[in-house]
Protein backbone atom coordinates (compact mmCIF):
# COMPACT_ATOMS: atom_id res chain seq x y z
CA UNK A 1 176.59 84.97 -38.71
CA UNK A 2 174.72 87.79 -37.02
CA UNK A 3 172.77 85.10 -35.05
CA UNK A 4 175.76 83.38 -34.07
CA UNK A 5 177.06 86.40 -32.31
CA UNK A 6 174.12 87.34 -30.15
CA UNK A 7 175.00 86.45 -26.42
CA UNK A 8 171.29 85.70 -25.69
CA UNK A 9 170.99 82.64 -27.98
CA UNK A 10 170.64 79.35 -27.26
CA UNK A 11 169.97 77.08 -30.10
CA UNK A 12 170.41 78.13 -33.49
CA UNK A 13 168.84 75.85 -35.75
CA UNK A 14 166.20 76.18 -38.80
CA UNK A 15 163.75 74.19 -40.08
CA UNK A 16 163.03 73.25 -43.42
CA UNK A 17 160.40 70.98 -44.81
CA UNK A 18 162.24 69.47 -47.40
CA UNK A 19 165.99 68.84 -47.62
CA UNK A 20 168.12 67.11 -50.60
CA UNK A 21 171.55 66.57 -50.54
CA UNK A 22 174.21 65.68 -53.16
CA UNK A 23 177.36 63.61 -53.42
CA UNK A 24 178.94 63.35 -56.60
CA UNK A 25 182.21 61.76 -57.74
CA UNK A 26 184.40 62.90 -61.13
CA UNK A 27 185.11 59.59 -62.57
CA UNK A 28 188.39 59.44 -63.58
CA UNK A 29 189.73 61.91 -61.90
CA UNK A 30 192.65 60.41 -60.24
CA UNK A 31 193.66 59.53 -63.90
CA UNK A 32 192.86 63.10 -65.61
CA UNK A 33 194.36 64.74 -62.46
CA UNK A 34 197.48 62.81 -63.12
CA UNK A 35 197.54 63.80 -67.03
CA UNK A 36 196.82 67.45 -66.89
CA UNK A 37 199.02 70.23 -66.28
CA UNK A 38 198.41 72.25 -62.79
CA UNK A 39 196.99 74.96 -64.39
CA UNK A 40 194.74 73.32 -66.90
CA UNK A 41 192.98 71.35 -63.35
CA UNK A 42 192.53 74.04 -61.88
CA UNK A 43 190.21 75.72 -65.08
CA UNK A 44 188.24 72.29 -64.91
CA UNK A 45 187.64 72.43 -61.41
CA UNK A 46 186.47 76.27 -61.52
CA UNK A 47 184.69 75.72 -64.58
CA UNK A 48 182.69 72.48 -62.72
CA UNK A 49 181.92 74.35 -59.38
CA UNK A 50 181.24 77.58 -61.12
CA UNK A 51 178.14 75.50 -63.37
CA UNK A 52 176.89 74.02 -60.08
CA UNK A 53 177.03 77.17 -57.92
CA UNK A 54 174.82 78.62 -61.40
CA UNK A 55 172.68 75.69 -60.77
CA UNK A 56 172.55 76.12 -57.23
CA UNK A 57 171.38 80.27 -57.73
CA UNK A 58 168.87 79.96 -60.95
CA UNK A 59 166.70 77.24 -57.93
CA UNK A 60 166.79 79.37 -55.36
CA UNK A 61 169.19 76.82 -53.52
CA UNK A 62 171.26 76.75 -50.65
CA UNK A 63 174.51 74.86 -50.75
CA UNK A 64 176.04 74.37 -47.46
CA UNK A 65 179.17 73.01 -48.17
CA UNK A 66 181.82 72.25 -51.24
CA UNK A 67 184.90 69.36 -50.36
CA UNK A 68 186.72 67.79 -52.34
């Protein structure tokens, strides 16, 4: 963020020798997000990012972005 704000900059980019990237899909989901109460998704879904961002921080990782 810091480098974003300096007025002198002019191209902000970093360079890494090697790169992976995910993309993963629940199977199912539609169905089990259809069957489950609000409340009980919701616990899923933190329970599922909060094992990936642990995943993410015992590699030394950096995860860019989360959608879904």
């Amino acid at each position: 963020a810091d480098r974003l704000k300096e007025p002198t900059r002019t191209v902000i980019a970093d360079k890494y020798d090697d790169a992976s990237i995910l993309f993963a899909d629940i199977a199912g989901y539609t169905k089990r997000a259809s069957d489950t109460a609000p409340a009980e998704l919701v616990r899923f879904l933190d329970r599922l990012y909060t094992d990936l961002d642990a995943l993410v921080d015992r590699h030394g990782l950096e995860k860019v972005k989360s959608s879904g």
